[in-house]
Protein backbone atom coordinates (compact mmCIF):
# COMPACT_ATOMS: atom_id res chain seq x y z
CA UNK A 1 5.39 -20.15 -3.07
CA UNK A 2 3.77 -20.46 0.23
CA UNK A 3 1.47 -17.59 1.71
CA UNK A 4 1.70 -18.65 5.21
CA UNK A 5 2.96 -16.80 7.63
CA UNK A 6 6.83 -15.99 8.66
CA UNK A 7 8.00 -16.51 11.93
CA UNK A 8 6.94 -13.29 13.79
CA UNK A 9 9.83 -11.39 14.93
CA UNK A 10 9.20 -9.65 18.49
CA UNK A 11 7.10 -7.24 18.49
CA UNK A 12 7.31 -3.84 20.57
CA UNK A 13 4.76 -1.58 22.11
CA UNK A 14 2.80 -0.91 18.99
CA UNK A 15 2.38 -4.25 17.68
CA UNK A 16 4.78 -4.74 14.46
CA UNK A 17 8.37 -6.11 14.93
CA UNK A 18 11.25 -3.51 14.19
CA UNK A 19 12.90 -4.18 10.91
CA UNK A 20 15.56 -2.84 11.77
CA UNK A 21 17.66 -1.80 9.14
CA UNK A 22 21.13 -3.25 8.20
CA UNK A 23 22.23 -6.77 9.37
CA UNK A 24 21.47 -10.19 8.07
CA UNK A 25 18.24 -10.70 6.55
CA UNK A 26 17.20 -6.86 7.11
CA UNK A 27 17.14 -3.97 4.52
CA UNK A 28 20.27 -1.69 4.49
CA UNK A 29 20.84 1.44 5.82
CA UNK A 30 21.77 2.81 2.66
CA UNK A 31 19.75 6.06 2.16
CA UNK A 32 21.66 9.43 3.62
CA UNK A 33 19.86 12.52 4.91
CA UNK A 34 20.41 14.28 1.48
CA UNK A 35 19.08 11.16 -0.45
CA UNK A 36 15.64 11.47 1.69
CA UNK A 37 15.31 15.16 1.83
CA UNK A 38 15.34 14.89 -1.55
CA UNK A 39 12.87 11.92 -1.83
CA UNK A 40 10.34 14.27 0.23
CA UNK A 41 10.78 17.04 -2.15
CA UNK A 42 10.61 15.56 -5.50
CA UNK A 43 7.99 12.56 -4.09
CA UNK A 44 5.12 15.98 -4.85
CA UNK A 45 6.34 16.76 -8.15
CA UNK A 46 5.42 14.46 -11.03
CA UNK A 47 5.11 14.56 -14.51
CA UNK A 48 1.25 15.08 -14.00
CA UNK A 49 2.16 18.45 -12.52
CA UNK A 50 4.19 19.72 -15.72
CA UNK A 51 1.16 18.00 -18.00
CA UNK A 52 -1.65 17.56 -16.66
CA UNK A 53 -2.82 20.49 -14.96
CA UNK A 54 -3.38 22.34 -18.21
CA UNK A 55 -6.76 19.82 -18.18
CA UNK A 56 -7.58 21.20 -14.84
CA UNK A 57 -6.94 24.51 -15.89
CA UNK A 58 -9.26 24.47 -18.59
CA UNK A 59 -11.82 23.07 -16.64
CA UNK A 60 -11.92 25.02 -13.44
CA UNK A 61 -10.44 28.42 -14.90
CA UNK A 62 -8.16 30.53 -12.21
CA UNK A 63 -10.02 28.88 -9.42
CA UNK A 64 -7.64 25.72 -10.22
CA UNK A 65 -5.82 27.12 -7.56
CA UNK A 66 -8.22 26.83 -4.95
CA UNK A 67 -8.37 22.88 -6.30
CA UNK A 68 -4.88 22.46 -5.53
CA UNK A 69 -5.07 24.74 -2.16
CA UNK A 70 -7.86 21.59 -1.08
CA UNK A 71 -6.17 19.27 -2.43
CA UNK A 72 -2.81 20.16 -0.61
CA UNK A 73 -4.08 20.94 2.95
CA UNK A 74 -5.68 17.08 2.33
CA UNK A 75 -2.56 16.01 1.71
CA UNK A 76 -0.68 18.06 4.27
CA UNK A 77 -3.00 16.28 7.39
CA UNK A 78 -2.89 13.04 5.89
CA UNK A 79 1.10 13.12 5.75
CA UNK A 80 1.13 14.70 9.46
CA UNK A 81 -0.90 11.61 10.73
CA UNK A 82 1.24 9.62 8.80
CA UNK A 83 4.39 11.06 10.09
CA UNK A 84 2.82 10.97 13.57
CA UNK A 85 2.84 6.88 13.42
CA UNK A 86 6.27 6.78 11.36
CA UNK A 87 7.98 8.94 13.68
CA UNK A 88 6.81 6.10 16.53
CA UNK A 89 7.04 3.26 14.90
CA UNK A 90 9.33 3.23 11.62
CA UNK A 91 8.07 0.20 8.95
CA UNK A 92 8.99 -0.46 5.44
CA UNK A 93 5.54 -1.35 4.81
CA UNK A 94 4.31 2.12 6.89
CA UNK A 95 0.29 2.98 6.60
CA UNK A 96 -0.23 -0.74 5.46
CA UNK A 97 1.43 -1.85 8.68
CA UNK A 98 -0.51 0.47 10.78
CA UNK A 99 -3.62 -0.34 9.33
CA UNK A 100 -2.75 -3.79 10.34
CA UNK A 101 -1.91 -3.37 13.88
CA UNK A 102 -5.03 -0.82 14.27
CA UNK A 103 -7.58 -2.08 11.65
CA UNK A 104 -6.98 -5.93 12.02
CA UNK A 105 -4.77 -7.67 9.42
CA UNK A 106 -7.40 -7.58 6.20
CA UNK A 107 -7.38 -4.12 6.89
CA UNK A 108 -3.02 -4.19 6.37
CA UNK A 109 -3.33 -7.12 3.59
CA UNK A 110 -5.95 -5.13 1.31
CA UNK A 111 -4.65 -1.38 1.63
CA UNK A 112 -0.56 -2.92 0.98
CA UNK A 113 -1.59 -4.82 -1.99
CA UNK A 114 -4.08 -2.45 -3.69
CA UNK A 115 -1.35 0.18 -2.96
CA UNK A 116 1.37 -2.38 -4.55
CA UNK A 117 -0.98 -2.31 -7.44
CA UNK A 118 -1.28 0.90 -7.83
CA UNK A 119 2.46 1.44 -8.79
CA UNK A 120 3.10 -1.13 -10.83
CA UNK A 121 0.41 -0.02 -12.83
CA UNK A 122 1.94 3.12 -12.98
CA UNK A 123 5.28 2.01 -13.55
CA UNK A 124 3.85 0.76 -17.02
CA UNK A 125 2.27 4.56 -17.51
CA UNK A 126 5.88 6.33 -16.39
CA UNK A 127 7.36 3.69 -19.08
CA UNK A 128 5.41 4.45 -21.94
CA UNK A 129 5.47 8.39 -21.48
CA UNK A 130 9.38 7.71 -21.48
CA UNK A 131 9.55 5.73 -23.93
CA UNK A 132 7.43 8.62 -26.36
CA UNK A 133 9.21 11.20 -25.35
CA UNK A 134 12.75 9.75 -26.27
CA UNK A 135 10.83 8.34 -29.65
CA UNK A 136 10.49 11.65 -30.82
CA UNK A 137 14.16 11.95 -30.71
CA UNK A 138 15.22 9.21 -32.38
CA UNK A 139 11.99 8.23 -34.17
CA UNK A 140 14.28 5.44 -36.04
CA UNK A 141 14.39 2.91 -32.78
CA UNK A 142 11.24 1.18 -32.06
CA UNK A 143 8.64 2.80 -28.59
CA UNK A 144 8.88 -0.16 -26.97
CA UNK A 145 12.30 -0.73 -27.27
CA UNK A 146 12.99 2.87 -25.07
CA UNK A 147 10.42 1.67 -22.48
CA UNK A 148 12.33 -1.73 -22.66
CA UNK A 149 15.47 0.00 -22.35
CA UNK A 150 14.26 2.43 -19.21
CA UNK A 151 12.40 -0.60 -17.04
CA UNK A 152 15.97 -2.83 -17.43
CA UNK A 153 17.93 0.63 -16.58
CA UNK A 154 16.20 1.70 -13.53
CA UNK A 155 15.52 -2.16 -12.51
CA UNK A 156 19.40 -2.57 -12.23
CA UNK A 157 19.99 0.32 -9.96
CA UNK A 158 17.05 -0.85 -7.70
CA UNK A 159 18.64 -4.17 -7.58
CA UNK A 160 21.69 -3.08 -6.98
CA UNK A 161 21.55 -1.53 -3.45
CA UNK A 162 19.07 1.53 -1.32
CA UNK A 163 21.89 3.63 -2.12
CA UNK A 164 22.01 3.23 -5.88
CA UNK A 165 18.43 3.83 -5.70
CA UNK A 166 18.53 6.82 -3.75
CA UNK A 167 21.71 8.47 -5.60
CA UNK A 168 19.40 8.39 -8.89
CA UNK A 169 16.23 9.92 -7.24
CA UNK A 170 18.60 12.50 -5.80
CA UNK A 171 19.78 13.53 -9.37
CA UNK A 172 16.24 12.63 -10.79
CA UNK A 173 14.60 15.44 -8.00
CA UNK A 174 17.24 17.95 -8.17
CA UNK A 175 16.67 18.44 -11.73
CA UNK A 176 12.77 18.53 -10.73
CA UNK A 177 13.24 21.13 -8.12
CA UNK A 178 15.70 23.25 -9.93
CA UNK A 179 13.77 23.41 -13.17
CA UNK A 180 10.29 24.37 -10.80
CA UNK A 181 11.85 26.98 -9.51
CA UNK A 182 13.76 28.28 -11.79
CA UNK A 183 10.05 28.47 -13.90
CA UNK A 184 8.53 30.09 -10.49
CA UNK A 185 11.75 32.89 -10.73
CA UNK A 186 11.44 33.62 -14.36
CA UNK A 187 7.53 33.39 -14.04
CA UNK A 188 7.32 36.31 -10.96
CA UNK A 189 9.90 38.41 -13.02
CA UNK A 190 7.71 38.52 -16.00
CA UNK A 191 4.71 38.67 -13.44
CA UNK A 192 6.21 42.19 -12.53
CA UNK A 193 7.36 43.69 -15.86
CA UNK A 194 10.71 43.32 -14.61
CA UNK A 195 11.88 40.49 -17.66
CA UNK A 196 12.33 42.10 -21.20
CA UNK A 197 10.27 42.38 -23.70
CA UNK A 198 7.30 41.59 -20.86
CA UNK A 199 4.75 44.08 -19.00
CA UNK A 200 2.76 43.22 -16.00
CA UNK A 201 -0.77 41.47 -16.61
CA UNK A 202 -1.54 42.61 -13.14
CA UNK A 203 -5.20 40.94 -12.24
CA UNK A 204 -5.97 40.78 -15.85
CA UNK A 205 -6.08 36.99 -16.34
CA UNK A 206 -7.22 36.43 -12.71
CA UNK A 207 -10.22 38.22 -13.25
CA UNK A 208 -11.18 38.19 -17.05
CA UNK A 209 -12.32 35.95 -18.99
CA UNK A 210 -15.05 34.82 -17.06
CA UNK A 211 -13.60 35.66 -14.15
CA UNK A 212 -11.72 34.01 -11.04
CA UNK A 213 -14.38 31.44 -11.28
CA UNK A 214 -15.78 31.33 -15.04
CA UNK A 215 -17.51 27.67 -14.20
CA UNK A 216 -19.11 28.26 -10.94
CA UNK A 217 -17.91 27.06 -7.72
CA UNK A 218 -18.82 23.47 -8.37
CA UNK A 219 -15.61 23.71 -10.80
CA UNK A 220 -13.43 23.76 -7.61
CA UNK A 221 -14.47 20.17 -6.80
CA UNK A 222 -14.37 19.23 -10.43
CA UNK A 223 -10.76 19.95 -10.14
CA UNK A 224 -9.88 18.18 -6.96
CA UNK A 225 -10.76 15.26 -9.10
CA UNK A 226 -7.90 16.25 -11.64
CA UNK A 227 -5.08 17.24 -9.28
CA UNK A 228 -5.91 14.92 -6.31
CA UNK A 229 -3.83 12.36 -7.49
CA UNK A 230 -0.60 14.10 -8.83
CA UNK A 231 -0.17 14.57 -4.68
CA UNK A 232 0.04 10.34 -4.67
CA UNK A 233 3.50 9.56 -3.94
CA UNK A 234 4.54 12.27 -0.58
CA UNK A 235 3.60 9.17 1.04
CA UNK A 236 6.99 7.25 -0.52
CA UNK A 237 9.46 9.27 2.59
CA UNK A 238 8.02 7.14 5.17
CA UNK A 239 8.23 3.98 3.39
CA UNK A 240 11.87 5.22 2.68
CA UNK A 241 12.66 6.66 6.30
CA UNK A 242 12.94 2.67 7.21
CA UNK A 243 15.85 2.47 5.40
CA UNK A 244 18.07 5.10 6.77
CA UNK A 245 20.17 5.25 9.77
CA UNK A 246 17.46 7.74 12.06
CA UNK A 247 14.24 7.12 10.78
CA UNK A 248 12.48 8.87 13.44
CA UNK A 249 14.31 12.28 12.66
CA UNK A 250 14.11 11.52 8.64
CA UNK A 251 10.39 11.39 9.29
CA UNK A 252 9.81 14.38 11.53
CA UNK A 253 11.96 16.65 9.26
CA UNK A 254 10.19 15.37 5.48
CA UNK A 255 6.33 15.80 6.97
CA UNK A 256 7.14 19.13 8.64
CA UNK A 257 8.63 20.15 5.45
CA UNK A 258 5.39 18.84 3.54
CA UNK A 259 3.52 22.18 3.67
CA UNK A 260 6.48 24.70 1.83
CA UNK A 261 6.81 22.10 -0.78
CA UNK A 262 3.21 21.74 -1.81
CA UNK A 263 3.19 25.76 -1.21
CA UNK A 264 5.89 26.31 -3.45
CA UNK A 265 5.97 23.54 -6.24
CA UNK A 266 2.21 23.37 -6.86
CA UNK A 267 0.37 26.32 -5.74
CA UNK A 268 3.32 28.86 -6.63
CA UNK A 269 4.01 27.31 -10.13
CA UNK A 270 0.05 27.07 -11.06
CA UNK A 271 -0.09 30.60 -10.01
CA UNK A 272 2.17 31.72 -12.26
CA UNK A 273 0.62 29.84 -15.22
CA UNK A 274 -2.95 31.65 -14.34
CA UNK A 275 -1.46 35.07 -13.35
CA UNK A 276 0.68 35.45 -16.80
CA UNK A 277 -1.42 33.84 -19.51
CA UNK A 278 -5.35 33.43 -20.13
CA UNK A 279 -6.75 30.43 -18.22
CA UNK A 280 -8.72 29.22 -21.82
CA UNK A 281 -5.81 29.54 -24.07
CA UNK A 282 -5.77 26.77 -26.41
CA UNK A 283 -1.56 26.46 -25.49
CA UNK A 284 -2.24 26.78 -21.80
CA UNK A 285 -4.40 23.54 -21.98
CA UNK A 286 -2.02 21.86 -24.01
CA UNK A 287 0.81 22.66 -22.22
CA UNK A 288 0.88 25.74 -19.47
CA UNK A 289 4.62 25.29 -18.53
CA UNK A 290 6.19 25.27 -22.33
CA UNK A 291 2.93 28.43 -22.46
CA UNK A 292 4.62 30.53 -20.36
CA UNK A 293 8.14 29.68 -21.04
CA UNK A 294 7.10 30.42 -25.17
CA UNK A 295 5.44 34.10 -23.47
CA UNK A 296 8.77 34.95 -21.79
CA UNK A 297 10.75 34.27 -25.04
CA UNK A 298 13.10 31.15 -23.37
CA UNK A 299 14.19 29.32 -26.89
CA UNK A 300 13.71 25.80 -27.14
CA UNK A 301 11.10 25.83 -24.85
CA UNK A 302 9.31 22.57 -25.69
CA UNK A 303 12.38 20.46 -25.99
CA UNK A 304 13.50 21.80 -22.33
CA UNK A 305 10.06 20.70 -20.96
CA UNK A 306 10.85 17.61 -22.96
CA UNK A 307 13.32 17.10 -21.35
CA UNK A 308 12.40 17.76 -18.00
CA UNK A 309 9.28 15.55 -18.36
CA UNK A 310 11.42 12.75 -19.25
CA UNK A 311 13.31 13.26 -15.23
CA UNK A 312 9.87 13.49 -13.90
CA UNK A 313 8.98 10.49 -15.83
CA UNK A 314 11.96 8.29 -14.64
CA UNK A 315 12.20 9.60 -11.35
CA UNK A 316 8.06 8.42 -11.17
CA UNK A 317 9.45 4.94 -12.24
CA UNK A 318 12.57 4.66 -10.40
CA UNK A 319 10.26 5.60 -6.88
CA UNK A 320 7.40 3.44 -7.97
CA UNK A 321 9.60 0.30 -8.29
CA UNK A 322 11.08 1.22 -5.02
CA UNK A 323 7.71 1.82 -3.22
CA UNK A 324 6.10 -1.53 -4.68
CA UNK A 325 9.17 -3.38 -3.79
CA UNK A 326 8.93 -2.47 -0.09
CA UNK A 327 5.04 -2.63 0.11
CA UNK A 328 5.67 -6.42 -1.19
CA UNK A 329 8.22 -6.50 1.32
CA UNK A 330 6.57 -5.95 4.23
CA UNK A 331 3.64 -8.10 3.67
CA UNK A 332 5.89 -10.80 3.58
CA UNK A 333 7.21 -10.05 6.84
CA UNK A 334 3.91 -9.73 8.17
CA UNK A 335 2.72 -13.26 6.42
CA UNK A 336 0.67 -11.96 4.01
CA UNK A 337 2.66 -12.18 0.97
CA UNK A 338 5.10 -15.45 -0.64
CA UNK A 339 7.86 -15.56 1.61
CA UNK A 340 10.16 -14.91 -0.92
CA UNK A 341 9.63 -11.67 -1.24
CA UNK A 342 10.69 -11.50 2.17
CA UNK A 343 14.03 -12.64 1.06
CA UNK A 344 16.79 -9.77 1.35
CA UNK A 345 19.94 -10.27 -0.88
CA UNK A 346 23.38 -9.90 0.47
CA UNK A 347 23.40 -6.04 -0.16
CA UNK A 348 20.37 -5.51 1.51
CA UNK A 349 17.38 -5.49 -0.71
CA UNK A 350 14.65 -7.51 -1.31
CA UNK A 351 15.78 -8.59 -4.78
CA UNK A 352 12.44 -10.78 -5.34
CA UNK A 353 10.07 -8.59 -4.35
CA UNK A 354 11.78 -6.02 -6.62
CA UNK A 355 11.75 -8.49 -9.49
CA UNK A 356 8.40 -9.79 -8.85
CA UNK A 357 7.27 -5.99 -9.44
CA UNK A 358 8.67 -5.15 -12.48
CA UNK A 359 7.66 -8.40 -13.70
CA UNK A 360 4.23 -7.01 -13.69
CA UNK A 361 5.44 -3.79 -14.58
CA UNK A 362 6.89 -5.55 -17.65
CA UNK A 363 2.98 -7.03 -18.37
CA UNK A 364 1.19 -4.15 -18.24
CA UNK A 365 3.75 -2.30 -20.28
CA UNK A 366 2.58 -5.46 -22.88
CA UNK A 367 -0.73 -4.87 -22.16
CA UNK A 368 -0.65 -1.43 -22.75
CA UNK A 369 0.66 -1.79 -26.53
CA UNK A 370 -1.38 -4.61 -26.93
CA UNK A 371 -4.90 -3.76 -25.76
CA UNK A 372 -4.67 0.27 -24.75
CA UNK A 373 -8.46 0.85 -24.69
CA UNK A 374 -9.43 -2.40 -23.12
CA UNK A 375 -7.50 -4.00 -20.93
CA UNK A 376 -4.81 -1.45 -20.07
CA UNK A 377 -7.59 1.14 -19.42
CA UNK A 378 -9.58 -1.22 -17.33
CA UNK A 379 -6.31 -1.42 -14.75
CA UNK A 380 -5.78 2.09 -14.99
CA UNK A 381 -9.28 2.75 -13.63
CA UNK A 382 -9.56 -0.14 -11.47
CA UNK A 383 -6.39 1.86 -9.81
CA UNK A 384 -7.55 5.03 -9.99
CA UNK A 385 -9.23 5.38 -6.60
CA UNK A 386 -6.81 3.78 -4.40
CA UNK A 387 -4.97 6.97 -3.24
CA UNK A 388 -8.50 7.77 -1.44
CA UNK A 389 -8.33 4.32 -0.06
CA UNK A 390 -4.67 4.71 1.50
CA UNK A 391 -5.51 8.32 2.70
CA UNK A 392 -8.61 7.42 4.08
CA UNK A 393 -7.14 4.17 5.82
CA UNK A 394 -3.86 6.36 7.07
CA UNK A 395 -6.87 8.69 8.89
CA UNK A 396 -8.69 5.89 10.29
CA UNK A 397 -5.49 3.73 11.66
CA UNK A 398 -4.44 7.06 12.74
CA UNK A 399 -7.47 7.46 15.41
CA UNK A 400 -6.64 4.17 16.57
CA UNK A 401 -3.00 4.38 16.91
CA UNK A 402 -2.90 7.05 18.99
CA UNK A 403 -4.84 5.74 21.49
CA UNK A 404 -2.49 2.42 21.97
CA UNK A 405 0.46 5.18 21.75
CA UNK A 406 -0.65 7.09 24.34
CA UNK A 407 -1.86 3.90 26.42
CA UNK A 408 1.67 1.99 26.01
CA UNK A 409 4.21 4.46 24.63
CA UNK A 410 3.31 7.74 24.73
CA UNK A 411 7.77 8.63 24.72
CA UNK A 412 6.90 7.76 20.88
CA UNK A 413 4.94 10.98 20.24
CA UNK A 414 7.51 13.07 18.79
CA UNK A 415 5.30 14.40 16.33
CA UNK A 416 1.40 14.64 16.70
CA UNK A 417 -1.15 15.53 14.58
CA UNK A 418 -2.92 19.08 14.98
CA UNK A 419 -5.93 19.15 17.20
CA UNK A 420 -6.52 15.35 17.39
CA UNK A 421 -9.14 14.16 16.74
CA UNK A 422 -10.82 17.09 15.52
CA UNK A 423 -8.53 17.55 12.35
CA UNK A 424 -8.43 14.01 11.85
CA UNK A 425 -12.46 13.55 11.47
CA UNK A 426 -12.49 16.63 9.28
CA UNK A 427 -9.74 15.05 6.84
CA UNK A 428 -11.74 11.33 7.35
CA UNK A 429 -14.69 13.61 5.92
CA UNK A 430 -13.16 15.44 3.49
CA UNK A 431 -11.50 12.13 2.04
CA UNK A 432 -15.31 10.96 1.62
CA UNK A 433 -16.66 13.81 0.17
CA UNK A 434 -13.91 13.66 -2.60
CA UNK A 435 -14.88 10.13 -3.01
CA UNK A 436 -18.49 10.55 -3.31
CA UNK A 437 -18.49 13.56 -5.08
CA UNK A 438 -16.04 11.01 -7.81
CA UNK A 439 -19.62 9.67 -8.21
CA UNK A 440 -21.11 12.67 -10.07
CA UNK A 441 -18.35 12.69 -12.99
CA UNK A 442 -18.70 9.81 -15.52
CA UNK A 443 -15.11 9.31 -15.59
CA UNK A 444 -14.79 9.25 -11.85
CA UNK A 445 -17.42 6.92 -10.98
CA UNK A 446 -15.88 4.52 -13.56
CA UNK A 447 -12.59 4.62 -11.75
CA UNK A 448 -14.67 4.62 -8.55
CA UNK A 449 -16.89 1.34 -9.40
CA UNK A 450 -13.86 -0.60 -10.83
CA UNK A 451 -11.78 0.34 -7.63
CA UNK A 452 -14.13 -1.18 -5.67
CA UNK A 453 -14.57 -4.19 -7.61
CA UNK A 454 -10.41 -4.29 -6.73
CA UNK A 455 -11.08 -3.36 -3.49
CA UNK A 456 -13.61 -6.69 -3.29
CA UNK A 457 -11.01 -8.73 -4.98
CA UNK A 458 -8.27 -8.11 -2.53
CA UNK A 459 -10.91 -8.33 0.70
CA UNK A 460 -11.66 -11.48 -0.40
CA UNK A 461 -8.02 -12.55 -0.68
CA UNK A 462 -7.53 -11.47 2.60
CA UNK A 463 -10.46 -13.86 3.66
CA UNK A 464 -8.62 -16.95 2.51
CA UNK A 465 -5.24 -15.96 3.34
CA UNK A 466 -6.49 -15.59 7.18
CA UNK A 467 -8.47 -18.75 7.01
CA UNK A 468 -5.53 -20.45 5.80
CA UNK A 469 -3.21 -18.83 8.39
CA UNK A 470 -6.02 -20.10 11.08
CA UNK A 471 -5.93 -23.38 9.77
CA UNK A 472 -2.01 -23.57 9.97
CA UNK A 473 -2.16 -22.22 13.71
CA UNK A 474 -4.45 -24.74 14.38
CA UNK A 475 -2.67 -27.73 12.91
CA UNK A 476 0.17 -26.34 14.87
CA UNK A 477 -1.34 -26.43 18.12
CA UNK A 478 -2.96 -29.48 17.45
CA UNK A 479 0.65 -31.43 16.94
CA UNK A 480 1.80 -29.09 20.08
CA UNK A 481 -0.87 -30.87 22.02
């Protein structure tokens, strides 16, 4: 398949071409208001919230929540720069074409394909925690026939049209939301005696046990490194906004919304877990949401966290394949991916970039029954940094961006980040600190080192497929001559 480039389609005051949605060769306009509001909720809630923050809990103690609080106000500027450009300049491939039309196009090429990488790896992680989960139901059908069975499932639906896709993350989120706060209404009734069969902890558990911060304050930054990266993925509404019919107000509406939902989901649900139960409980680490639903007395309560895992799990997949899909798409458009993935079917989606994904999806699934500890692990942490590098490029593009908005199009700033550029350099320095401080934990700096090494792999991709796009301008000219 050849790498060169497209022909460019004209571009407008900011550099990309519009791919506009709908029409011949362009993705449909498939995804209602409902679908994406929904996408921007459930795109911060992820089965690493419901799982994985009984790790960080143990860890950091109560002060988890000051972890998260970081964590989310990162997360909150980097979406509002974000926004800021999507709102202006609506792209399927969003940050990655931004970093191209204000970082030069290695900087687009590298951050689109490491972030492409990124979720097909995790499409093989969301696959395999399905697949366990419905194992223990019905222990008598093969693991890897389940994750079989969800990749084909959720591959279909992609395939099949936006809306398909966007009807199942609808139903996948709603049960997400409903079941968070459901657990944040039961959790403040029992917080306040008001529940039977509970009495108030008041401050008990915020301030025992070692107290609010039993580890020291260091632990807060020890935690960023836990919960930083169940925030990956509020990023997914502006890829999505691209393929609805107003972008520009999908856009402005999800990142304004950005700072309730991290509020709410993360910091009220975590708040709950440390307010009600003892931050070193041995079933808090295991499990603090089936914890605290066991302390209230709801029956059943592992097999309903089961079971909500398991929406969180496929709504992970169903959005990752999406995401991938239109990453892959967009650096086709831009030249810096096979043209066939380029290709849009004739219900507007790009069936071979979608394909092409799960194909990998499909081989890291393999390789993670196959070789777990070795080569599975090694693409897990050669991934595991690369929601630093798209953060950390969205700041940087952002800087530049406004500039050429406010230079050529400065109609286009409908939304605008806080006190620019102030907030901006404090996020760009935040962003490193996170990443150096990754350094200091053995676990980090392994993810850290082999994310570079991807990093280096993909630069020097980037090399050859510009010196091979040079050479093909130049032959060009040469035979215009």
């Amino acid at each position: 398949m050849s790498m060169e480039s497209t022909t460019a389609p004209q571009q407008d005051a900011t550099g990309q071409g519009p791919e506009t949605p709908g029409g011949h060769g362009h993705l449909q306009a498939g995804l209602k208001n409902r679908h994406l509001s929904m996408i921007a909720i459930g795109g911060v809630i992820g089965a690493g919230l419901f799982v994985g923050s009984g790790a960080g809990i143990a860890s950091t103690g109560p002060g988890i929540l000051l972890s998260y609080a970081l964590a989310g106000a990162l997360v909150v500027m980097v979406m509002r720069m974000l926004g800021e450009m999507s709102a202006a300049d609506p792209q399927s491939g969003s940050f990655s074409a931004y970093a191209d039309r204000a970082l030069g196009r290695w900087a687009g090429f590298s951050i689109g394909w490491l972030y492409w990488f990124f979720w097909v790896v995790v499409l093989a992680v969301e696959a395999t925690a399905g697949a366990k989960i419905l194992n223990s139901w019905m222990p008598g059908v093969p693991q890897w026939t389940f994750a079989l069975i969800v990749m084909a499932v959720l591959t279909a639906t992609n395939l099949f049209s936006v809306s398909s896709y966007g009807e199942f993350e609808f139903w996948f989120a709603g049960i997400k939301v409903v079941a968070i706060a459901a657990f944040i209404v039961i959790g403040a009734l029992a917080i306040f005696g008001v529940l039977p069969g509970t009495h108030s902890p008041g401050m008990t558990n915020l301030t025992g046990n070692g107290g609010f911060l039993p580890h020291g304050i260091g632990a807060v930054f020890t935690g960023m490194l836990t919960v930083v990266f169940a925030f990956m993925g509020s990023e997914i509404v502006t890829l999505a906004a691209g393929e609805t019919a107003d972008p520009k107000t999908a856009v402005r509406k999800a990142t304004n919304s950005v700072i309730w939902r991290i509020g709410v989901f993360y910091l009220g649900s975590i708040a709950i877990v440390v307010t009600l139960l003892p931050w070193n409980s041995a079933a808090v680490k295991g499990s603090p949401y089936v914890a605290v639903l066991d302390h209230v007395g709801i029956p059943g309560a592992g097999r309903v966290m089961d079971l909500i895992v398991l929406t969180a799990v496929l709504s992970c997949l169903n959005s990752g394949l999406y995401t991938a899909s239109r990453m892959a798409f967009s650096l086709s458009r831009r030249g810096d991916a096979p043209r066939a993935f380029g290709k849009v079917s004739g219900n507007g989606v790009p069936r071979t970039a979608i394909l092409a994904s799960v194909v990998f999806g499909f081989l890291a699934v393999f390789f993670n029954y196959m070789w777990p500890a070795t080569v599975f692990q090694f693409l897990l942490n050669s991934s595991g940094a690369v929601a630093l590098f798209v953060w950390l490029a969205i700041a940087v593009s952002q800087l530049r961006m406004r500039r050429i908005l406010e230079r050529e199009s400065p109609e286009k700033l409908t939304v605008r980040m806080w006190l620019f550029p102030y907030l901006t350099w404090a996020t760009i320095g935040m962003i490193t600190f996170v990443m150096v401080y990754m350094c200091t934990d053995h676990d980090g700096l392994t993810q850290m080192i082999l994310s570079l090494v991807a990093a280096a792999v993909v630069l020097a991709a980037s090399a050859v497929v510009g010196s091979r796009r040079k050479a093909a301008a130049a032959r060009e000219a040469l035979a215009q001559a």
